[in-house]
Protein backbone atom coordinates (compact mmCIF):
# COMPACT_ATOMS: atom_id res chain seq x y z
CA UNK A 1 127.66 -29.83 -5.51
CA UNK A 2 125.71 -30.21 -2.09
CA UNK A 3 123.08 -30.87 -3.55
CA UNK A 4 119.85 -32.40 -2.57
CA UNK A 5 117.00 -34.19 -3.16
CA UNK A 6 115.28 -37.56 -4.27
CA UNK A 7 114.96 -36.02 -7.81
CA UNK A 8 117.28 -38.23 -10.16
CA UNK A 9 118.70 -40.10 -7.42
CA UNK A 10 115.80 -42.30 -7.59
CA UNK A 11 115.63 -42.64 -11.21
CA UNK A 12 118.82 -43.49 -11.52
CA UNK A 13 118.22 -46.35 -8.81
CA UNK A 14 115.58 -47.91 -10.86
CA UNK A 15 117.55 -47.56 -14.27
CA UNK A 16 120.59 -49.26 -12.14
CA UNK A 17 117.98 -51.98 -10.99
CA UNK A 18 116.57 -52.76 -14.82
CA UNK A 19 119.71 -51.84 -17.12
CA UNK A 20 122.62 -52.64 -15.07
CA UNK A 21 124.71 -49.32 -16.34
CA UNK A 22 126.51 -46.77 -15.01
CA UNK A 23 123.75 -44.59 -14.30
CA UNK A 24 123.00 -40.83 -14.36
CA UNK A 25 122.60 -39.88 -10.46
CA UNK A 26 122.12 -36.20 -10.27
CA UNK A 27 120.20 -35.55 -6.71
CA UNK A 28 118.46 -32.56 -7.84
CA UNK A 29 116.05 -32.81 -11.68
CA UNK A 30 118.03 -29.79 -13.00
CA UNK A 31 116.77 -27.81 -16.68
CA UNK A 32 117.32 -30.00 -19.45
CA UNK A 33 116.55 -27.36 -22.03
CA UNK A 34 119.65 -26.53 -24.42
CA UNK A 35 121.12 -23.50 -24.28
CA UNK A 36 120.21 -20.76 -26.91
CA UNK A 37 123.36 -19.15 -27.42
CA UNK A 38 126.66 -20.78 -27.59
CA UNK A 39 129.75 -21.10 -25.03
CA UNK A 40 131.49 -18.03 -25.98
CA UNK A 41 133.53 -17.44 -22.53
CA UNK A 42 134.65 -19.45 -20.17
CA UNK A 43 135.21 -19.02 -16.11
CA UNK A 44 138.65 -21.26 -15.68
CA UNK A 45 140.78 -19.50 -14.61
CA UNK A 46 143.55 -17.98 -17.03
CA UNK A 47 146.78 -20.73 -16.67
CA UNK A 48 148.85 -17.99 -16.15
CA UNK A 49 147.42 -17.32 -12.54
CA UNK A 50 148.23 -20.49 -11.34
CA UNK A 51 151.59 -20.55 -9.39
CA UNK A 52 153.82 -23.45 -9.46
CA UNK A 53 154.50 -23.75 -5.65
CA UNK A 54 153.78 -27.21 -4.67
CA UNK A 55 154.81 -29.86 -3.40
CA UNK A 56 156.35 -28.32 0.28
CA UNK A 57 157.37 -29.06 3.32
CA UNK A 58 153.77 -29.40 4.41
CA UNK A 59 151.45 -30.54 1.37
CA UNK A 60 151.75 -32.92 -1.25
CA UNK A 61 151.77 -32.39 -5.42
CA UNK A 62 148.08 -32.45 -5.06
CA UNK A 63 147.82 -29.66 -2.68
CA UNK A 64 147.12 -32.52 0.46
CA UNK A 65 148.51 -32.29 3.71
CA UNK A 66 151.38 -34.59 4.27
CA UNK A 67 150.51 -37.64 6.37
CA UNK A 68 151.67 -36.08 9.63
CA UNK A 69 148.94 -33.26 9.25
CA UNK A 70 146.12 -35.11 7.16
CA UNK A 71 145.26 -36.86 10.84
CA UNK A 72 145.10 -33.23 12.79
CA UNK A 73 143.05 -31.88 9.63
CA UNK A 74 140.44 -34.48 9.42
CA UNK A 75 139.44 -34.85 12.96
CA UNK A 76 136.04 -34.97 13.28
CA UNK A 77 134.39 -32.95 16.53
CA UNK A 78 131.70 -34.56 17.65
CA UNK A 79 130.49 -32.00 20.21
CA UNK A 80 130.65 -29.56 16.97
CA UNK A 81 128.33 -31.54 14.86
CA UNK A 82 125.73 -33.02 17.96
CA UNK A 83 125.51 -29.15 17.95
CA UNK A 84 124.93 -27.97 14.65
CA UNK A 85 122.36 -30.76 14.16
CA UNK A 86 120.46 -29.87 16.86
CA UNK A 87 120.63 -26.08 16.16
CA UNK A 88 119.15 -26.48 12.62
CA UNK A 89 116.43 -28.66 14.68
CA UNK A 90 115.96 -25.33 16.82
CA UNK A 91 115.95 -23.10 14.00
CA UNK A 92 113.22 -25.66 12.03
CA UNK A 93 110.75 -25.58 14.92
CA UNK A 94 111.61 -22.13 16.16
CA UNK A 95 110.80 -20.42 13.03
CA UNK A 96 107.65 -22.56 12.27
CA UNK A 97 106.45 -21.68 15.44
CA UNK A 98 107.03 -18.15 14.95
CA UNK A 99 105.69 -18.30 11.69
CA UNK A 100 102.23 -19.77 12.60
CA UNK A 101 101.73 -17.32 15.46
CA UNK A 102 102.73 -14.35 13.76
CA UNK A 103 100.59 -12.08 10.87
CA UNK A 104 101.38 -12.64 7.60
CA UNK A 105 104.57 -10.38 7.07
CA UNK A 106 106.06 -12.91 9.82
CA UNK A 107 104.60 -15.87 8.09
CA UNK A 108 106.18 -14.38 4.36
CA UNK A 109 109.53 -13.62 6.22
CA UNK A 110 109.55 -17.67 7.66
CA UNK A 111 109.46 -18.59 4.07
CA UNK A 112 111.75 -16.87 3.01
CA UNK A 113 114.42 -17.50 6.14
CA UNK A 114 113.38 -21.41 5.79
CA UNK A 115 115.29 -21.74 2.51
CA UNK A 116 118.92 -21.45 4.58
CA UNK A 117 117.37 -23.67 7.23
CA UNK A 118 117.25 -26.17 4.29
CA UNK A 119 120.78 -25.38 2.81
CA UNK A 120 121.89 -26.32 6.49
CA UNK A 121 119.87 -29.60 6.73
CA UNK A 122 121.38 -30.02 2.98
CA UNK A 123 125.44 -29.48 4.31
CA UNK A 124 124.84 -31.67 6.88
CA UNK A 125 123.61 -34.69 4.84
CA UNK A 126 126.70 -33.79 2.80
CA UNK A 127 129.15 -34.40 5.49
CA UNK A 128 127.11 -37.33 6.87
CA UNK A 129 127.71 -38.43 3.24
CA UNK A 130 131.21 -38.23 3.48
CA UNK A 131 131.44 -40.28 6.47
CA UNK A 132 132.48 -36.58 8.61
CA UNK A 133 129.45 -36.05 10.61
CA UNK A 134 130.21 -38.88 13.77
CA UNK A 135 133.38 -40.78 13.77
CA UNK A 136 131.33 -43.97 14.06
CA UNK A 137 129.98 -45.11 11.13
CA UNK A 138 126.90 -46.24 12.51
CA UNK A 139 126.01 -43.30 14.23
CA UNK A 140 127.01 -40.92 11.30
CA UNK A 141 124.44 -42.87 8.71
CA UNK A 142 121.57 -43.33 11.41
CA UNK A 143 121.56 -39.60 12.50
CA UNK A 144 122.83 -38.42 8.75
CA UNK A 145 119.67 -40.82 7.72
CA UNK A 146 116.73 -40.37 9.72
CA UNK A 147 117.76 -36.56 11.52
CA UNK A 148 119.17 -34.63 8.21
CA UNK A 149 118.71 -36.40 4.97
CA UNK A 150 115.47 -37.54 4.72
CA UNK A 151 113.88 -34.85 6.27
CA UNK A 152 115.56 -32.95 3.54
CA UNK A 153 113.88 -35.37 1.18
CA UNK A 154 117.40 -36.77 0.48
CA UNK A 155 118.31 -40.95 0.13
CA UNK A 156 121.79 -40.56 1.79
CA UNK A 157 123.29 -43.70 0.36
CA UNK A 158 122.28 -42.91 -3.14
CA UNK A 159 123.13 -39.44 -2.74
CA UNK A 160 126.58 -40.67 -1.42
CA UNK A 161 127.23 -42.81 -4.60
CA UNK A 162 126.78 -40.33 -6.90
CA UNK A 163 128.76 -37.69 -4.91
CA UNK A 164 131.27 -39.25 -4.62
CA UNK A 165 131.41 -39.47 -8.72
CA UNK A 166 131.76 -36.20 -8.28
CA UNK A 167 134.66 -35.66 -6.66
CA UNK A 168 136.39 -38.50 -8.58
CA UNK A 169 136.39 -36.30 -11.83
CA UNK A 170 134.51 -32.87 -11.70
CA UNK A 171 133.26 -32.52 -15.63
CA UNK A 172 134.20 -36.13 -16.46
CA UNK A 173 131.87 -38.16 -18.52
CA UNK A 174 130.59 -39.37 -14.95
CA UNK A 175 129.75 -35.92 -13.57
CA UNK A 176 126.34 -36.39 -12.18
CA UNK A 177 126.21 -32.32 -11.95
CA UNK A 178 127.15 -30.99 -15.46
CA UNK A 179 123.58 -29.74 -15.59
CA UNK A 180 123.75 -27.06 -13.17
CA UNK A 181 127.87 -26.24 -14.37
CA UNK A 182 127.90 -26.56 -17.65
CA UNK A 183 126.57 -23.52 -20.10
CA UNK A 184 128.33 -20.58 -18.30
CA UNK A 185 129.01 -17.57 -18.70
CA UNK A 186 125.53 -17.35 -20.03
CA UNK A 187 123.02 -14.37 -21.09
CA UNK A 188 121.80 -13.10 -18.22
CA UNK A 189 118.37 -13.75 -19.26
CA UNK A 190 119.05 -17.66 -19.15
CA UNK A 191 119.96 -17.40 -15.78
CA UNK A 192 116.64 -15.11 -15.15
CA UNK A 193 114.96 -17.93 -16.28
CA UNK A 194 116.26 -20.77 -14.41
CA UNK A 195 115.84 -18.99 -11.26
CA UNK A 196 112.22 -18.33 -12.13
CA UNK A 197 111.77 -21.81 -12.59
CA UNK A 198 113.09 -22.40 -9.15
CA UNK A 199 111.15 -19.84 -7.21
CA UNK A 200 107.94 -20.60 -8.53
CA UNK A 201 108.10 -24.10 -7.90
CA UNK A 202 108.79 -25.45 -10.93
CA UNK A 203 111.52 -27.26 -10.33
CA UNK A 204 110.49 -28.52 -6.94
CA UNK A 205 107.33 -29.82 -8.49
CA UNK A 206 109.51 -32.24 -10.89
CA UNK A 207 111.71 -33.49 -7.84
CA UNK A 208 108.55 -33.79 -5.47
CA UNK A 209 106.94 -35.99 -8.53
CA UNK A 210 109.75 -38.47 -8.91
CA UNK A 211 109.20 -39.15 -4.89
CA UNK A 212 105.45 -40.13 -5.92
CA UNK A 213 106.20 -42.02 -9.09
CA UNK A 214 108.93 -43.96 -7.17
CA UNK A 215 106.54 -45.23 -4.45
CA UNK A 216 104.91 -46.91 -7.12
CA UNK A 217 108.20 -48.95 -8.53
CA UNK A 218 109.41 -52.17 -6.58
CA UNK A 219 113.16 -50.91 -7.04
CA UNK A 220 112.58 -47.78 -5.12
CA UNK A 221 109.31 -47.79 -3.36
CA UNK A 222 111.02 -48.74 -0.30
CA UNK A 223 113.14 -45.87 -0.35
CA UNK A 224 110.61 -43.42 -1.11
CA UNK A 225 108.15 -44.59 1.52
CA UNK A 226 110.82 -44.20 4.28
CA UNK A 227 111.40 -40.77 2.89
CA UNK A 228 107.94 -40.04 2.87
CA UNK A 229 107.14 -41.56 6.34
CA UNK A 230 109.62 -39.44 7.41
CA UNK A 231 108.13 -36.03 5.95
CA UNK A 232 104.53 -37.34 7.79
CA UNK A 233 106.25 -37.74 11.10
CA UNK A 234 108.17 -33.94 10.27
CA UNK A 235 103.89 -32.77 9.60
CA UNK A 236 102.62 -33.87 12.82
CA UNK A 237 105.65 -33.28 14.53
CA UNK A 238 105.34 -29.37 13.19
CA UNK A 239 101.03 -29.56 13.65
CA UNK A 240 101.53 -30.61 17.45
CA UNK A 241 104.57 -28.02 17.99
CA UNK A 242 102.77 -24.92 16.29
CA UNK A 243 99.26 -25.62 17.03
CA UNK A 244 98.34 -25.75 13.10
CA UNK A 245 97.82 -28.27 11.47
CA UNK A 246 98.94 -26.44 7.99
CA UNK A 247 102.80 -25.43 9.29
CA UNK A 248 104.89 -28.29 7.56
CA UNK A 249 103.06 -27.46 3.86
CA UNK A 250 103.89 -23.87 4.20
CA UNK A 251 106.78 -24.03 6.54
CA UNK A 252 109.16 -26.87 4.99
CA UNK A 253 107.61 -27.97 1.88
CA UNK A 254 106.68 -24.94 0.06
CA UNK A 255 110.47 -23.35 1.21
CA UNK A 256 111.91 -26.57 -0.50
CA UNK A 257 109.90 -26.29 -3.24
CA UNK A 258 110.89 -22.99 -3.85
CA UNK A 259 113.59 -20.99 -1.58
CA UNK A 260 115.72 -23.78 -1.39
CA UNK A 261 116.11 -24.14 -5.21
CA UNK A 262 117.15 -20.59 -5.96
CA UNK A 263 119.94 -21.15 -3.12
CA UNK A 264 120.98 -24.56 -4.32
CA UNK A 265 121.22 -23.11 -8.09
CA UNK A 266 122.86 -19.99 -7.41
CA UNK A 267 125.33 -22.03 -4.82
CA UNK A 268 125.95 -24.38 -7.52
CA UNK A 269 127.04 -21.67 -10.13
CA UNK A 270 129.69 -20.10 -7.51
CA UNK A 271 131.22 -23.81 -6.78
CA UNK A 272 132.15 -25.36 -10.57
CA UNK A 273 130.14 -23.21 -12.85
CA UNK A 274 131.70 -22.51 -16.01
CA UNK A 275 134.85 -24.14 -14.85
CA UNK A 276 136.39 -27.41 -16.72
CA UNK A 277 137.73 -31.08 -16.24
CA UNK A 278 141.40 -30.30 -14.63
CA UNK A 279 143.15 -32.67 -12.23
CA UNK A 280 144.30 -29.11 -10.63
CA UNK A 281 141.09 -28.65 -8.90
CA UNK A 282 141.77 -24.87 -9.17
CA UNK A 283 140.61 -25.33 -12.45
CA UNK A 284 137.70 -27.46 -11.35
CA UNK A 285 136.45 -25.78 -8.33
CA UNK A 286 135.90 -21.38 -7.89
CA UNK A 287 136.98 -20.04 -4.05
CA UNK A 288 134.95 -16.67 -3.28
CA UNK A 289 136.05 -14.47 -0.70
CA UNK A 290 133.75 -15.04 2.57
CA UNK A 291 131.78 -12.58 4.14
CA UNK A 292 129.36 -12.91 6.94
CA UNK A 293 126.14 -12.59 5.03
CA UNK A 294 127.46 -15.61 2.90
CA UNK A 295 128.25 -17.41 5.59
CA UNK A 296 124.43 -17.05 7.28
CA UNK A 297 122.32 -17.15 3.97
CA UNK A 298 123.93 -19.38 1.61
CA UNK A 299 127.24 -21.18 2.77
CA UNK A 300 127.21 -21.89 6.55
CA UNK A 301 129.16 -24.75 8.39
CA UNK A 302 132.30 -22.62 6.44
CA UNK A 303 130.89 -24.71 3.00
CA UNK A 304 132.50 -21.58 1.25
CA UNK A 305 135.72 -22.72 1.71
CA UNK A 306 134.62 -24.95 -1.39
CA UNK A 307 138.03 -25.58 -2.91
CA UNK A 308 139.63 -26.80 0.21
CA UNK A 309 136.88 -28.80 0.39
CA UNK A 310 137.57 -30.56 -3.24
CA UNK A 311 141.56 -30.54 -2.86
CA UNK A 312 140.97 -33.05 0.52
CA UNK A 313 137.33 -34.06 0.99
CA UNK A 314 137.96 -35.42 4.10
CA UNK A 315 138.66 -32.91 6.05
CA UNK A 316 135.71 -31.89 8.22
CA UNK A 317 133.61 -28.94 7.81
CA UNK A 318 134.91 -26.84 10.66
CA UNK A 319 138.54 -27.67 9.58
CA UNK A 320 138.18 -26.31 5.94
CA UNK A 321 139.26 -22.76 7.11
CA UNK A 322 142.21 -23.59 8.78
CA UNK A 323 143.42 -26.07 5.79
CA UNK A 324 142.26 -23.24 3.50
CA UNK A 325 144.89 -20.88 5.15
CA UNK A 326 147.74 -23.75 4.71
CA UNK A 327 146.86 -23.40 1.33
CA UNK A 328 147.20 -19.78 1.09
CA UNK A 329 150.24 -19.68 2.86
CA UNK A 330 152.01 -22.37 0.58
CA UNK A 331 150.51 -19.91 -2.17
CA UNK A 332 148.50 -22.47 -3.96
CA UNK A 333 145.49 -20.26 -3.30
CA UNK A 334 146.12 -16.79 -4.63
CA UNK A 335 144.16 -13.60 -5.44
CA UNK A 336 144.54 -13.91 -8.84
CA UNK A 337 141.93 -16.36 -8.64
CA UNK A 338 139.47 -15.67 -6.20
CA UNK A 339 136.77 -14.03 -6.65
CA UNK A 340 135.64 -10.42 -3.75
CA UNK A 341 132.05 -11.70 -3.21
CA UNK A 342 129.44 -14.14 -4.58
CA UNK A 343 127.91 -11.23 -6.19
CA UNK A 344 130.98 -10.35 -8.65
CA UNK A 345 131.09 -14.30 -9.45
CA UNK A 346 127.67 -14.40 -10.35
CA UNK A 347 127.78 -11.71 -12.66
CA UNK A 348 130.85 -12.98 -14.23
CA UNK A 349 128.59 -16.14 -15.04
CA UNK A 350 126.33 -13.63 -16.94
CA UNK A 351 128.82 -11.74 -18.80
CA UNK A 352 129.27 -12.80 -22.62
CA UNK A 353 132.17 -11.81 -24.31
CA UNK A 354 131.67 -11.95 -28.10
């Protein structure tokens, strides 16, 4: 998951702070309603379609490159990421601007657009999270910080704890996700539902709220004032670029309140929904043929590639397709498990077999 707010991130901070447990750090509040029908299918794959083909000449029994290739596939580009980081910059103020100076069919369609302005922001902090945004250190957690996170309402470090939980066992009993996996293929009526929630704000509302509860708690006021100071520098920042004073509310809030959590949800489902605990992350992790709509609306910087991605997580964004192909070509990565579009996966997830 990409994730990717302060949601749960900062209750689970102040539960670590008072209970000293391994605590539940989901970035984004997801639906804690139960299911009303049960499990009846499942979206692993069928064993059968896996083939047998590893280790070879060029990647290990876990599907990683061998040592002389990891280097080559984890090289960071800076040049790359200086520009994709300031692009989504260009794309934030462009399209606020737009939006403010335009009728209200302009100002409707900047809504709308701003939700993949936010899964970029969003895919950024993730590879800032993973240490792949800047080859320094420092640089990668002050710009992943202060330029992407927490103007996508993210804490980076916390976010990058329970990540990386994550990717340590996808489903395990430390899954910080299962909300947002677990429960498909479901009715499509469930999933109706959810994504209601989402686009009316429901669901932003509960994330938004932890940020102002956690302002009031010593463990994680800190945190959520920096994130807030941040979001009142974005405001006037937006006022004085636009010329209204109203553009960050309905230009970047109300699209993270809303757009952003049907995108996140419905990303979610096509990365490890309805898949299982596997230490073949085939098993773990879906791969969806890419198209170019994808690719702009929902999974830019090549984030489709999402199995590469959880086979080596340290190989950069704009690697993933190339180490993607090495895994097609050593035929760990077949048809027989991947999916023609986003569309067919999603309504797999809403297809019950009795």
């Amino acid at each position: 998951m990409l994730s990717h707010s302060c949601g749960t991130v900062l209750e689970s901070h102040q539960l670590r702070c008072h209970e000293a447990r391994p605590p539940y750090t989901d970035p984004t509040v997801a639906d804690e309603e139960s299911y009303d029908v049960p499990v009846l299918s499942t979206l692993v794959p069928d064993v059968a379609d896996l083939t047998n083909v590893l280790p070879t000449e060029r990647l290990l029994s876990n599907g990683m490159s061998i040592p002389e290739l990891r280097a080559q596939y984890r090289t960071i580009s800076t040049w790359r990421n200086v520009r994709a980081v300031s692009v989504a910059w260009m794309w934030l103020l462009g399209l606020s601007y737009l939006g403010a100076h335009g009728n209200w069919f302009v100002m409707l369609a900047v809504v709308i657009a701003m939700g993949p302005i936010h899964v970029r922001f969003a895919i950024l902090m993730h590879e800032a999270a993973h240490r792949l945004l800047f080859r320094s250190k420092h640089i990668n957690d002050v710009v992943g910080t202060w330029l992407v996170a927490y103007p996508a309402f993210v804490p980076l470090a916390l976010y990058r704890r329970s990540h990386f939980a994550h990717h340590r066992d996808e489903f395990g009993p430390d899954e910080p996700d299962i909300a947002f996996y677990d429960g498909y293929p479901c009715q499509p009526r469930d999933l109706r539902r959810r994504l209601l929630r989402d686009a009316v704000g429901i669901s932003g509302w509960k994330n938004f709220k932890v940020l102002l509860v956690a302002t009031t708690k010593r463990a994680s006021r800190r945190l959520a004032l920096s994130i807030l100071s941040v979001q009142v520098v974005l405001a006037v920042g937006l006022g004085l670029v636009t010329g209204r004073w109203w553009s960050y509310l309905v230009f970047w809030w109300l699209p993270w309140m809303t757009q952003w959590r049907v995108l996140n949800r419905l990303r979610a489902i096509a990365e490890h929904g309805g898949m299982g605990r596997s230490d073949d992350r085939r098993l773990t992790t879906h791969h969806v043929r890419q198209s170019l709509l994808a690719r702009m609306w929902l999974v830019p910087f090549h984030t489709g590639w999402h199995l590469a991605h959880h086979v080596d997580m340290g190989v950069p964004w704009h690697q993933l397709p190339a180490y993607h192909a090495e895994l097609v070509r050593a035929g760990y990565v077949t048809e027989a498990i991947t999916f023609s579009s986003y569309l067919a996966l999603w309504r797999a997830a809403t297809a019950r077999r009795d």
